[in-house]
N, C-alpha and C. Protein backbone atom coordinates (compact mmCIF):
# COMPACT_ATOMS: atom_id res chain seq x y z
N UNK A 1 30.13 19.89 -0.84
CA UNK A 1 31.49 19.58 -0.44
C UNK A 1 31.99 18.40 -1.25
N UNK A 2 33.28 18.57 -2.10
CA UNK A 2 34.01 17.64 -2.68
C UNK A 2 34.49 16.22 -1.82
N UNK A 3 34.28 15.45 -2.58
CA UNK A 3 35.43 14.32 -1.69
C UNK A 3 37.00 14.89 -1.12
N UNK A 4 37.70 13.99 -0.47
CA UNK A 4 38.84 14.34 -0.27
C UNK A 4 39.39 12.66 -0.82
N UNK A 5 41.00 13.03 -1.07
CA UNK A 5 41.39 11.66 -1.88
C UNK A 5 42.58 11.17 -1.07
N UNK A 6 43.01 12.40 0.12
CA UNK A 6 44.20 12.21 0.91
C UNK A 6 43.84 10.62 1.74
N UNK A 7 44.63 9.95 1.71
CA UNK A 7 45.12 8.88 2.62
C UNK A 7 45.82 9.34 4.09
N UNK A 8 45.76 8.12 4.56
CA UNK A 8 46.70 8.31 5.96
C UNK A 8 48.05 7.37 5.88
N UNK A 9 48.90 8.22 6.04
CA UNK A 9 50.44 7.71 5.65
C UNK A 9 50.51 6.39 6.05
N UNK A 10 50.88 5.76 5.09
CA UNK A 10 51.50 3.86 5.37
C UNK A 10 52.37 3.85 6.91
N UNK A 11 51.96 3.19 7.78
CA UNK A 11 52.43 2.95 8.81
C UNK A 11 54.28 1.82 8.87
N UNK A 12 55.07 2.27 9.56
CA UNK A 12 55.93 1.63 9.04
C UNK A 12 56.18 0.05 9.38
N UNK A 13 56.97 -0.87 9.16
CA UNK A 13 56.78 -1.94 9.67
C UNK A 13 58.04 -2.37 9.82
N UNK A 14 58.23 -2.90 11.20
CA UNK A 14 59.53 -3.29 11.47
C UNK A 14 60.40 -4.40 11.06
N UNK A 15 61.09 -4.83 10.56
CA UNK A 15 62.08 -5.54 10.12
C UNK A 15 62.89 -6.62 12.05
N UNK A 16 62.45 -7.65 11.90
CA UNK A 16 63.66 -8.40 13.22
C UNK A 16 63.94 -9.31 12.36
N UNK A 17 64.92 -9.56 12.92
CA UNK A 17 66.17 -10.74 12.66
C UNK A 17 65.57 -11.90 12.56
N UNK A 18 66.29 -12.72 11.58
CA UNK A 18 66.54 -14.45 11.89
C UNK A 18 65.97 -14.70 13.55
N UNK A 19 67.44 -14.48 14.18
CA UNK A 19 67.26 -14.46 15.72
C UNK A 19 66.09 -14.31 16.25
N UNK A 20 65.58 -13.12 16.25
CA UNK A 20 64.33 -12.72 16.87
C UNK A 20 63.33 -13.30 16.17
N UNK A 21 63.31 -13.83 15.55
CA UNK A 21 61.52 -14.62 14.88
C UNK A 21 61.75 -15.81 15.30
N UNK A 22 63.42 -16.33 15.68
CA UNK A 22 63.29 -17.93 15.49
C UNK A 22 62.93 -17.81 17.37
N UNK A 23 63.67 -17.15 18.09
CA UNK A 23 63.32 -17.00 19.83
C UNK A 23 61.68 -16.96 19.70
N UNK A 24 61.17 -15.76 18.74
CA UNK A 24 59.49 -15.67 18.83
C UNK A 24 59.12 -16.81 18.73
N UNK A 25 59.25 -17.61 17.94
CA UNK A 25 58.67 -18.89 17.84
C UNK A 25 58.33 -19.61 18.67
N UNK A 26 59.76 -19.90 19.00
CA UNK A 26 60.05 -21.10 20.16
C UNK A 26 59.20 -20.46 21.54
N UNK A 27 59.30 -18.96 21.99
CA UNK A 27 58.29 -18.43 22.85
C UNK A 27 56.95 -19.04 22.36
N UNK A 28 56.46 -18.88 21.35
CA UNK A 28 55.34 -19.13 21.37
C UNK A 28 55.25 -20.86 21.44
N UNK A 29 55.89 -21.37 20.95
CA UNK A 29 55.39 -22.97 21.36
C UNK A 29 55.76 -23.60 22.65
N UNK A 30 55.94 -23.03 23.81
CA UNK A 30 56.29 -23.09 24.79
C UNK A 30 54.66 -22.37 25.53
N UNK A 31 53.68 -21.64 24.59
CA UNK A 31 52.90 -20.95 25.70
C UNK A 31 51.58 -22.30 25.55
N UNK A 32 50.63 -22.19 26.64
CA UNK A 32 49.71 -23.04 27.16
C UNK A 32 48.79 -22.95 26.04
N UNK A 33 48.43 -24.79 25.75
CA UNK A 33 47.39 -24.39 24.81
C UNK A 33 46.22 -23.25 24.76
N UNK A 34 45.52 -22.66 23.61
CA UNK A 34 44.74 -21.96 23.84
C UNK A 34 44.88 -20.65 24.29
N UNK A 35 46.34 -19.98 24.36
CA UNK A 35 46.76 -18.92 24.89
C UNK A 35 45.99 -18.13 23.79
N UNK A 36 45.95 -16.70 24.59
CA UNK A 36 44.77 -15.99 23.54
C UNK A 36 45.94 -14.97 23.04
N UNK A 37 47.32 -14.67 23.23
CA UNK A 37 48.54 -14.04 22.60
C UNK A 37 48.57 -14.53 21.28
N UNK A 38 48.59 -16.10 20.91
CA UNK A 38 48.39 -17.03 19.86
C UNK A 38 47.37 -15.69 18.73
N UNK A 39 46.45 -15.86 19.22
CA UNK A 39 45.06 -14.94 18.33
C UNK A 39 45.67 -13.47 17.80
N UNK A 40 46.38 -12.93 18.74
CA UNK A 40 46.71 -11.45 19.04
C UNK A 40 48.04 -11.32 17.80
N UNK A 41 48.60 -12.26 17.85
CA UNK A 41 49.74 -12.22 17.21
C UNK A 41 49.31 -12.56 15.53
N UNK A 42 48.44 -13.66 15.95
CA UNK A 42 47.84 -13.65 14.04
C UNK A 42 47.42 -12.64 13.16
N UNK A 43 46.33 -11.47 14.15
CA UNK A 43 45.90 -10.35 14.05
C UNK A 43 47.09 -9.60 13.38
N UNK A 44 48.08 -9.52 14.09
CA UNK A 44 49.03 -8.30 13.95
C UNK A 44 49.70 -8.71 12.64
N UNK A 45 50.10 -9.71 12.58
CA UNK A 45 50.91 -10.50 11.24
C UNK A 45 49.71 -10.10 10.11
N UNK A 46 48.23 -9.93 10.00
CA UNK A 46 47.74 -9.66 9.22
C UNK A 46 47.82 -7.76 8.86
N UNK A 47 47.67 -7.29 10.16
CA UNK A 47 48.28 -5.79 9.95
C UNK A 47 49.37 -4.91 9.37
N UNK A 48 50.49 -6.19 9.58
CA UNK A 48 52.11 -6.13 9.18
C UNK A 48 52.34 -6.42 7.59
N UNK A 49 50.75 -7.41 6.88
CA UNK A 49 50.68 -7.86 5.51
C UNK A 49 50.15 -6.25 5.13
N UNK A 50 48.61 -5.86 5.69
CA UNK A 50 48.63 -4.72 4.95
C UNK A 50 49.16 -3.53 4.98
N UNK A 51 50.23 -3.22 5.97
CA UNK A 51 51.39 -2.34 5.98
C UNK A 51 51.99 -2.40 4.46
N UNK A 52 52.84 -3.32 4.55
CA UNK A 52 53.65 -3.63 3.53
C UNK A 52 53.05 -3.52 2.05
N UNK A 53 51.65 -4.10 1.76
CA UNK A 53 50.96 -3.74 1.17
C UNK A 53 50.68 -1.96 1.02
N UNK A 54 50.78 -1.41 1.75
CA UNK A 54 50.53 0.04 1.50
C UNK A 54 51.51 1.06 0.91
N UNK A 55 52.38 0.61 0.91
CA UNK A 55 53.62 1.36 0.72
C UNK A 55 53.77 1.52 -0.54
């Protein structure tokens, strides 16, 4: 059996506003030190790099 070379389609990545990143923010420096959302959100911002990257 041959390799296969098919990929899995680039996932898309959403585009928010000024607005909405600057509210995200300020949400987030408002949450309790050590919040584990903090972690969750770094994660995803690295997912959102290799999105963009895939395309």
């Amino acid at each position: 059996m041959g390799g296969s070379d098919a990929q899995a389609p680039c996932p898309p990545v959403v585009d928010y506003t000024a607005a909405d990143q600057a509210r995200a923010a300020h949400e987030i420096e408002a949450l309790p030190e050590g919040a584990v959302i903090v972690r969750m959100l770094s994660d995803y911002a690295v997912l959102r790099d290799q999105a963009r990257a895939c395309r």
